[in-house]
C-alpha atoms as a PDB file:
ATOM      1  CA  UNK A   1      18.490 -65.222  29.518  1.00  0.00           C
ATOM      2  CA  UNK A   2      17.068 -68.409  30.875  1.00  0.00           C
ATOM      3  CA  UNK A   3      15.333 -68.851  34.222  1.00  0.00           C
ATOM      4  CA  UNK A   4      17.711 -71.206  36.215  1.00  0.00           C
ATOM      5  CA  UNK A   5      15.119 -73.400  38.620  1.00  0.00           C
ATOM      6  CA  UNK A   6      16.753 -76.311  40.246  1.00  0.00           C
ATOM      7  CA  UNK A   7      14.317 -78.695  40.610  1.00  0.00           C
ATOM      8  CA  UNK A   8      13.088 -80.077  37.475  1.00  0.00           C
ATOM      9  CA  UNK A   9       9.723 -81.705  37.837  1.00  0.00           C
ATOM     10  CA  UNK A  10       8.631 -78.007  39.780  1.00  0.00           C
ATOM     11  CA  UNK A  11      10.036 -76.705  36.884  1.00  0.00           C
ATOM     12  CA  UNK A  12       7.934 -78.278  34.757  1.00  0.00           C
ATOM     13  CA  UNK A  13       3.959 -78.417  36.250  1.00  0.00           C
ATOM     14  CA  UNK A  14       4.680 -74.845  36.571  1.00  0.00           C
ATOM     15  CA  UNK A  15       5.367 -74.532  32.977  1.00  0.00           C
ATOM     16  CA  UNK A  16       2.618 -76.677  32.322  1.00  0.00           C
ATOM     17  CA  UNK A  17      -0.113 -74.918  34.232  1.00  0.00           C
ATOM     18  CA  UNK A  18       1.166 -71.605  32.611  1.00  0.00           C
ATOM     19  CA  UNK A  19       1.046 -73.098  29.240  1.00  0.00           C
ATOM     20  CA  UNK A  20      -2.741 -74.657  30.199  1.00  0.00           C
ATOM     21  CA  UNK A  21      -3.786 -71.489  31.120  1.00  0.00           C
ATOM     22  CA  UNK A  22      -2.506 -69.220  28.022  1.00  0.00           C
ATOM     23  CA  UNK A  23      -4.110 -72.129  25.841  1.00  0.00           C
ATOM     24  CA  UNK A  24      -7.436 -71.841  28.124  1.00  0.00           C
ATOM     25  CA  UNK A  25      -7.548 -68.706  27.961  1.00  0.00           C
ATOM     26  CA  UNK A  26      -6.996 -67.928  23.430  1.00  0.00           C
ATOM     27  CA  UNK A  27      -9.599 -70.641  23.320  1.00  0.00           C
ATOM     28  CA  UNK A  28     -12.134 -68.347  25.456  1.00  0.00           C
ATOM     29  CA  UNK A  29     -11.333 -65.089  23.692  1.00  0.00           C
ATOM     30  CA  UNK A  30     -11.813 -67.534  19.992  1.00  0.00           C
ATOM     31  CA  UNK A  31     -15.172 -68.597  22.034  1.00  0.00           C
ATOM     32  CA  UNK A  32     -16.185 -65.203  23.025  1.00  0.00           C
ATOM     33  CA  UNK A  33     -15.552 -63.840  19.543  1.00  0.00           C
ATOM     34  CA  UNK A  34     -17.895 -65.765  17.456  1.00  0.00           C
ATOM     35  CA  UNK A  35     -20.110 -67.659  20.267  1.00  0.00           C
ATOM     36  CA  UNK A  36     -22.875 -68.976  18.690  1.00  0.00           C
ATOM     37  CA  UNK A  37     -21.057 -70.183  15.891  1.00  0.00           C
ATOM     38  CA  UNK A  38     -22.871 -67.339  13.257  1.00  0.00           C
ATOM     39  CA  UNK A  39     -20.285 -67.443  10.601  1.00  0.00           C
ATOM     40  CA  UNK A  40     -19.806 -71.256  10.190  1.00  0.00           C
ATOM     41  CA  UNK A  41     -21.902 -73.366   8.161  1.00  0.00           C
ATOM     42  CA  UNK A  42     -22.787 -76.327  10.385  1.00  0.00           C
ATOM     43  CA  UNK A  43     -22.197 -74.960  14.055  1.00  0.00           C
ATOM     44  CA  UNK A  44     -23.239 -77.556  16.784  1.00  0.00           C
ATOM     45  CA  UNK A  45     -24.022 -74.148  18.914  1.00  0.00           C
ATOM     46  CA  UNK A  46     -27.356 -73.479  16.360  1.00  0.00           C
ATOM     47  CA  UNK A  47     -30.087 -72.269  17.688  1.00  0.00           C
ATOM     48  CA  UNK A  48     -33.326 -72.949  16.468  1.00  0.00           C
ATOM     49  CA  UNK A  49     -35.565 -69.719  15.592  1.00  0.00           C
ATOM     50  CA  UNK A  50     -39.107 -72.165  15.702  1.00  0.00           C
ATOM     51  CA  UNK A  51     -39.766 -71.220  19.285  1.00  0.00           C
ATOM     52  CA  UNK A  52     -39.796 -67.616  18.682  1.00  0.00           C
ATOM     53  CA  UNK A  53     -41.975 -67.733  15.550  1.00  0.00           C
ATOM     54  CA  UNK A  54     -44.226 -70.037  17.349  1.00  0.00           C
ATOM     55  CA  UNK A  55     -44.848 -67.433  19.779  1.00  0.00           C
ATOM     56  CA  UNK A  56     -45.225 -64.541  17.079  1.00  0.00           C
ATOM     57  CA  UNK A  57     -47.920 -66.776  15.273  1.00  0.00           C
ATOM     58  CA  UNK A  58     -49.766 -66.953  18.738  1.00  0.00           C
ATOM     59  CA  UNK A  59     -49.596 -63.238  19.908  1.00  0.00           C
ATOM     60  CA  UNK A  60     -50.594 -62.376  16.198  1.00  0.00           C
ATOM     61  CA  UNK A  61     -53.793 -64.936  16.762  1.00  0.00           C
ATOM     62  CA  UNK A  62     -54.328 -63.521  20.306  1.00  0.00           C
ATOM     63  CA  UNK A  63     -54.162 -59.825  18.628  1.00  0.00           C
ATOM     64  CA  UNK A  64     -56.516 -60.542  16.345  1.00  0.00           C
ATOM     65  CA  UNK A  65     -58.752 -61.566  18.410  1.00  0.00           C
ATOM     66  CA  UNK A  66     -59.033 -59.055  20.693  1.00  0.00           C
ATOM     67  CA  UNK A  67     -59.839 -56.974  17.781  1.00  0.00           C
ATOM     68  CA  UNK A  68     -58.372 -53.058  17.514  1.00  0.00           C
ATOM     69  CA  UNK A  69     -57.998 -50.907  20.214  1.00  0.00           C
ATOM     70  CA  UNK A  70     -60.303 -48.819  21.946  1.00  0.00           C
END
């Protein structure tokens, strides 16, 4: 049961823009699911871990020398 619209090129941007969206929209959800790429190999969303052991190595040095607590 086909949608009868009379004028064509309406016809079709709305078709377009629904299509867009639905596309737009499984691409988000596929995004959303996995969004720092953690199950592929080479993900250009990586994330670097240096910062945060950087910091550990200078909270363990500023620990230390503060010596144990009173």
């Amino acid at each position: 049961m086909p949608v009868q619209m009379d004028p064509f090129p309406e016809w079709l941007i709305f078709a377009g823009v629904i299509s867009y969206l639905l596309v737009f929209l499984l691409t988000l959800i596929w995004d959303l699911d996995n969004p720092f790429g953690y199950y592929e190999r080479y993900s250009g969303a990586d994330v670097s871990l240096e910062p945060l052991r950087d910091t550990a190595r200078r909270l363990a040095k500023i620990a230390a020398a503060e010596g144990p607590p009173v």
